[in-house]
PDB file of N, CA and C in Angstrom:
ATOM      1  N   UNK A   1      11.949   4.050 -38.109  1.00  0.00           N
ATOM      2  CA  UNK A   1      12.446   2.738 -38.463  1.00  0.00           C
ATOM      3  C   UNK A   1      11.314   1.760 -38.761  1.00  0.00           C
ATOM      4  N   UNK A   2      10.207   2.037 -37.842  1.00  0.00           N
ATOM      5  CA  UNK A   2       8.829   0.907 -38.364  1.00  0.00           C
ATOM      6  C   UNK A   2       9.077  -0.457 -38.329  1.00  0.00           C
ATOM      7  N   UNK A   3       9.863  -0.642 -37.362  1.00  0.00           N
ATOM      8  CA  UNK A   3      10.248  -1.961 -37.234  1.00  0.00           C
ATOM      9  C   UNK A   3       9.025  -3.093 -36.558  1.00  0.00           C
ATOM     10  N   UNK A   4       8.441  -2.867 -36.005  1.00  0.00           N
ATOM     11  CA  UNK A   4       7.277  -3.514 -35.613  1.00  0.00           C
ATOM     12  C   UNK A   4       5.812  -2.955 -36.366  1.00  0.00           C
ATOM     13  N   UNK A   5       5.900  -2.537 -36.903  1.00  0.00           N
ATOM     14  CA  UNK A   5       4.623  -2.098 -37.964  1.00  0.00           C
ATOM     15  C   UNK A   5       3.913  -3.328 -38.701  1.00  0.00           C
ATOM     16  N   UNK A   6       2.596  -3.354 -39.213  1.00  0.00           N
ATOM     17  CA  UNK A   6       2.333  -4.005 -39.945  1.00  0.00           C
ATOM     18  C   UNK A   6       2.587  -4.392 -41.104  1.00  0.00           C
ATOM     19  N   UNK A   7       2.897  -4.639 -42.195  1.00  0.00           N
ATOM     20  CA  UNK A   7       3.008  -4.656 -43.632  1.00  0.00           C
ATOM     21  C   UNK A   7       2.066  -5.074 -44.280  1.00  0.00           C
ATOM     22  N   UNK A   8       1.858  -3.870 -45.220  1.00  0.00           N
ATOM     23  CA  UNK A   8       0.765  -4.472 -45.976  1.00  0.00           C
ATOM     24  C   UNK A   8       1.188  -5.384 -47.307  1.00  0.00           C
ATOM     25  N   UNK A   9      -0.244  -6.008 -46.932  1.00  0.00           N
ATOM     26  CA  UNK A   9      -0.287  -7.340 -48.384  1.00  0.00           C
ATOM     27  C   UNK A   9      -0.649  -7.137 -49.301  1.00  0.00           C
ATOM     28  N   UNK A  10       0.521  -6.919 -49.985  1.00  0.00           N
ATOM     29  CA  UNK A  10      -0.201  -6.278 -51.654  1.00  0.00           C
ATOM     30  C   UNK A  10      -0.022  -7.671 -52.945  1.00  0.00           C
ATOM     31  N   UNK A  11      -0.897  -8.106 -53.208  1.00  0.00           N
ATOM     32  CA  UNK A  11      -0.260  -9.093 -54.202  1.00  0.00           C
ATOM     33  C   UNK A  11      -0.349  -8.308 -55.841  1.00  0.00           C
ATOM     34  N   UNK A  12       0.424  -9.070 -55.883  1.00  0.00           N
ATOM     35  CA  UNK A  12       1.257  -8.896 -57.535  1.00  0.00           C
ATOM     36  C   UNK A  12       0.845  -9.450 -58.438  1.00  0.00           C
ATOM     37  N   UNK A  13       0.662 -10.637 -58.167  1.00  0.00           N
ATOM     38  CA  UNK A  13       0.352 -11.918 -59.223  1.00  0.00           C
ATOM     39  C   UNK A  13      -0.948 -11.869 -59.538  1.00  0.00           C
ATOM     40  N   UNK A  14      -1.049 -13.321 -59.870  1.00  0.00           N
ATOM     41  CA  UNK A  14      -2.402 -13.522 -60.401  1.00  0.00           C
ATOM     42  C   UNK A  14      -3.023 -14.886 -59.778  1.00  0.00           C
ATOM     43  N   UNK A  15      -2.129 -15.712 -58.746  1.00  0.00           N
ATOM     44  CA  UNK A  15      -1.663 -17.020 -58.465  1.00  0.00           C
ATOM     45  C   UNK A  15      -2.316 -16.514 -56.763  1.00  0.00           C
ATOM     46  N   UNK A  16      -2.804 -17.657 -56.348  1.00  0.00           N
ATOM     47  CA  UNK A  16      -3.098 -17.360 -55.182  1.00  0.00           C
ATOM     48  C   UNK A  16      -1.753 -17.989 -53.901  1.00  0.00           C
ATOM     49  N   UNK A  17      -1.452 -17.562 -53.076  1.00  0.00           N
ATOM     50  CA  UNK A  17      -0.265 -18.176 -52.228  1.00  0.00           C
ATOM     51  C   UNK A  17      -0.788 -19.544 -51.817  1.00  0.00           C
ATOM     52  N   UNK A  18      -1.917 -19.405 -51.231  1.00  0.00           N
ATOM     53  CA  UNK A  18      -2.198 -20.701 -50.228  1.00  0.00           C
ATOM     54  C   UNK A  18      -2.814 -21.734 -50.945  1.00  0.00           C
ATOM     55  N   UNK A  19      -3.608 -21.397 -52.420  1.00  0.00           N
ATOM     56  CA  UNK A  19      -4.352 -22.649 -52.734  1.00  0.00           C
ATOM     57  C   UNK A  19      -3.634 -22.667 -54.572  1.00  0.00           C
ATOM     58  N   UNK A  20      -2.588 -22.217 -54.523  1.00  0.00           N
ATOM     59  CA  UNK A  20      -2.426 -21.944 -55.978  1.00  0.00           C
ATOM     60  C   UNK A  20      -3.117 -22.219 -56.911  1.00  0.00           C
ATOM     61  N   UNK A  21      -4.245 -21.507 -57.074  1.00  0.00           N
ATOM     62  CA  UNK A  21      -5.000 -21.628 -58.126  1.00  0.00           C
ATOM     63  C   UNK A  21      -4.652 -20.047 -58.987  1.00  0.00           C
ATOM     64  N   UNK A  22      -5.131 -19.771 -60.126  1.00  0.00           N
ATOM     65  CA  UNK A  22      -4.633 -19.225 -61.110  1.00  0.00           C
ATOM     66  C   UNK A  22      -5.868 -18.232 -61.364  1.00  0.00           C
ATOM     67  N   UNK A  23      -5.856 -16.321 -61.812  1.00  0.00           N
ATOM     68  CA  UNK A  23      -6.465 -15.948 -61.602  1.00  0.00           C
ATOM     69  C   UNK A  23      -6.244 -14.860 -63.144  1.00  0.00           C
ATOM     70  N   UNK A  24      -7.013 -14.476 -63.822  1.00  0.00           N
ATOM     71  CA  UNK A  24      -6.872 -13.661 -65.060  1.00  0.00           C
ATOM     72  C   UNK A  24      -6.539 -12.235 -64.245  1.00  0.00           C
ATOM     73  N   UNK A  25      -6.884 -11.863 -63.315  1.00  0.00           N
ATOM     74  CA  UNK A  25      -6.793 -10.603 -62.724  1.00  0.00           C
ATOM     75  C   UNK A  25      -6.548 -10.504 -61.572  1.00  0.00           C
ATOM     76  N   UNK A  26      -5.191  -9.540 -60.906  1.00  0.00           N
ATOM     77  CA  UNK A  26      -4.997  -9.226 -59.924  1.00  0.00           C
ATOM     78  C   UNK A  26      -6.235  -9.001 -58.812  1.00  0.00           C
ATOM     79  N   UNK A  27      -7.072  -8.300 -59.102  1.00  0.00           N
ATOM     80  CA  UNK A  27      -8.185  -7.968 -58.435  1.00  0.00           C
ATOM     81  C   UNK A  27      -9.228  -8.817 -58.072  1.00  0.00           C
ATOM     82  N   UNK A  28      -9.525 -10.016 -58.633  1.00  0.00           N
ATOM     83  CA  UNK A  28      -9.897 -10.910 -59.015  1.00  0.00           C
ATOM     84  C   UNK A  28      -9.042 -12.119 -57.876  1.00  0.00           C
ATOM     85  N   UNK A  29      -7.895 -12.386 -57.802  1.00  0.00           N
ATOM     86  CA  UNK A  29      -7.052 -12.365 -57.111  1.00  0.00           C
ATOM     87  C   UNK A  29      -7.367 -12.215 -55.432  1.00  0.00           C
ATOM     88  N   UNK A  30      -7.542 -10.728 -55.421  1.00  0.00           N
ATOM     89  CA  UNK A  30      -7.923 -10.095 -53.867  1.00  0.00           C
ATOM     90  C   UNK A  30      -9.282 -10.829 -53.552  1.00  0.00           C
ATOM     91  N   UNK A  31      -9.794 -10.968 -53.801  1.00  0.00           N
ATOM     92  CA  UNK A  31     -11.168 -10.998 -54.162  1.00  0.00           C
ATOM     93  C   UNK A  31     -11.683 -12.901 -53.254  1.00  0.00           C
ATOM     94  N   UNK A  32     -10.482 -13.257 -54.205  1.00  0.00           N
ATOM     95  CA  UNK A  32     -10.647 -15.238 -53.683  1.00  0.00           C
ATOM     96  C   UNK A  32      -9.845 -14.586 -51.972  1.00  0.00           C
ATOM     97  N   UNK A  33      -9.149 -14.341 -52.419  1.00  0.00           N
ATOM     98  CA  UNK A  33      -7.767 -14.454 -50.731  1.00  0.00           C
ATOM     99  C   UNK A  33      -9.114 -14.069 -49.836  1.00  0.00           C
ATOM    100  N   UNK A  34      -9.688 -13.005 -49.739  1.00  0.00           N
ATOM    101  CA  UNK A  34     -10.717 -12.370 -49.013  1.00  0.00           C
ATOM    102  C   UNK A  34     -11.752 -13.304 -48.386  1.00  0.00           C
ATOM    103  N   UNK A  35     -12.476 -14.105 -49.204  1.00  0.00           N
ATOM    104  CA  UNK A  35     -13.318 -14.977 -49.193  1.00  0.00           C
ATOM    105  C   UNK A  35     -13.398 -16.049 -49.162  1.00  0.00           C
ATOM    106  N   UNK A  36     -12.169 -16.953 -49.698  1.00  0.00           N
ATOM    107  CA  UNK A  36     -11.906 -18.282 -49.622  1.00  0.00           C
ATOM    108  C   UNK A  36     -10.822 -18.518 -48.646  1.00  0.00           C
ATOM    109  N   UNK A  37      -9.780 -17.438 -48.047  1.00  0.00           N
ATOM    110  CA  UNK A  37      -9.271 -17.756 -46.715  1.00  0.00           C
ATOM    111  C   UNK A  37      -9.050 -16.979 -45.571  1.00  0.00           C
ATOM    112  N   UNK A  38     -10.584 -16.473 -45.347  1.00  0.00           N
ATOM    113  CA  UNK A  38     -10.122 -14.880 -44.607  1.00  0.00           C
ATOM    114  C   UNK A  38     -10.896 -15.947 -43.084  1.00  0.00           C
ATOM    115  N   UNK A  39     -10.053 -15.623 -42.201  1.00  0.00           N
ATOM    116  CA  UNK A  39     -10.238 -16.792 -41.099  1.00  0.00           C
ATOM    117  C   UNK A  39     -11.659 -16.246 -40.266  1.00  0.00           C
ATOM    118  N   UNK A  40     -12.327 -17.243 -39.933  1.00  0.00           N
ATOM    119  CA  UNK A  40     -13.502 -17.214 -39.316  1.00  0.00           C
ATOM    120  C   UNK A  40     -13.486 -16.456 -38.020  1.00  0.00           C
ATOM    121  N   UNK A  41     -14.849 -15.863 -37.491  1.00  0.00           N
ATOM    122  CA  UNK A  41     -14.366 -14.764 -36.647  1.00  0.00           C
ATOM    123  C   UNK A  41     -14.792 -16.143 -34.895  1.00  0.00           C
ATOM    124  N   UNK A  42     -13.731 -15.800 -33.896  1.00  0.00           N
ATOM    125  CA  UNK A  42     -14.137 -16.588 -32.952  1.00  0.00           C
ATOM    126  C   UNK A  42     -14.531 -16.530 -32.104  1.00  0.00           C
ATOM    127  N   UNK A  43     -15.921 -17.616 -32.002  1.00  0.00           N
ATOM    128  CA  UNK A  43     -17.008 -17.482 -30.964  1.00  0.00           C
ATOM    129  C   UNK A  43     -17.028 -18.696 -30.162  1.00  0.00           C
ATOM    130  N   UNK A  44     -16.639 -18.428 -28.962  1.00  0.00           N
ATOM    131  CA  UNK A  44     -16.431 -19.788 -27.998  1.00  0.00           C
ATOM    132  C   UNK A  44     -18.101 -20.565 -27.874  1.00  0.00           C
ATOM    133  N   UNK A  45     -17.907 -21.720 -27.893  1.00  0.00           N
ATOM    134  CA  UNK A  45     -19.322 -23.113 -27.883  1.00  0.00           C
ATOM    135  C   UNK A  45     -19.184 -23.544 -27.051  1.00  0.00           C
ATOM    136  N   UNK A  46     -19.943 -23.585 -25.645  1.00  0.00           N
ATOM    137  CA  UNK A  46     -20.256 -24.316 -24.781  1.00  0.00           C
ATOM    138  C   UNK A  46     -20.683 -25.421 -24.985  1.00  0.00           C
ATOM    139  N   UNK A  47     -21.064 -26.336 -24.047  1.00  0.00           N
ATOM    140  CA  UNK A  47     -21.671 -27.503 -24.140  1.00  0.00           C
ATOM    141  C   UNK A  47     -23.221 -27.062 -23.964  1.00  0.00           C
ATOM    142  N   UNK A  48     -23.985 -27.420 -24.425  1.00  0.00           N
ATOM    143  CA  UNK A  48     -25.358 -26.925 -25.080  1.00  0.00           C
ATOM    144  C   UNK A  48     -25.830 -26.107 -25.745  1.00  0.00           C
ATOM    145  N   UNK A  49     -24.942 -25.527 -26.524  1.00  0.00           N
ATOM    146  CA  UNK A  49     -25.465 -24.150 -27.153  1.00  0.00           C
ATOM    147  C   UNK A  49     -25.614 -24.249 -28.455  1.00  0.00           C
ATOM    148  N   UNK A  50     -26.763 -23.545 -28.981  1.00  0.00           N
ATOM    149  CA  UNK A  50     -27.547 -24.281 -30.065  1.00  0.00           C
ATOM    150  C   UNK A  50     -27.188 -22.538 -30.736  1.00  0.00           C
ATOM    151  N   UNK A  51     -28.326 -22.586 -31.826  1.00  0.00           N
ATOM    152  CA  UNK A  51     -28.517 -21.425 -32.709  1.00  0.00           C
ATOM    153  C   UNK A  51     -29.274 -20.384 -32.259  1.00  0.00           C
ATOM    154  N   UNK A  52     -30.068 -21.452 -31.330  1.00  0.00           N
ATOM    155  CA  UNK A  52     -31.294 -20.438 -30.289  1.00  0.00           C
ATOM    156  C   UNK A  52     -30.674 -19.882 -28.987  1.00  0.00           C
ATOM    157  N   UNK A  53     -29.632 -20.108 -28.845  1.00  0.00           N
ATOM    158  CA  UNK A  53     -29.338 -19.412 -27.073  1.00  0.00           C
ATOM    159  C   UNK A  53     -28.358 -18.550 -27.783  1.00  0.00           C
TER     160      UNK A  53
END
């Protein structure tokens, strides 16, 4: 049944979902989604913590 499974995200278009901007190529397409909204990975910041610790 796969009822709790993941689904994969296949886009179709050429249109991006989240920033609708407009793309000549599907692949092209994958490409922005990947890079312009692929969410930052998370690293908890203390209070003093620089680039050096």
């Amino acid at each position: 049944m796969n009822l709790f499974k993941k689904k994969p995200k296949d886009i179709v278009g050429t249109e991006c979902e989240i920033c609708h901007m407009k793309f000549s190529d599907p692949e092209r397409t994958m490409r922005h989604m990947n890079k312009a909204h692929a969410k930052p990975p998370k690293t908890p910041k203390g209070i003093g913590s620089s680039k050096y610790n």
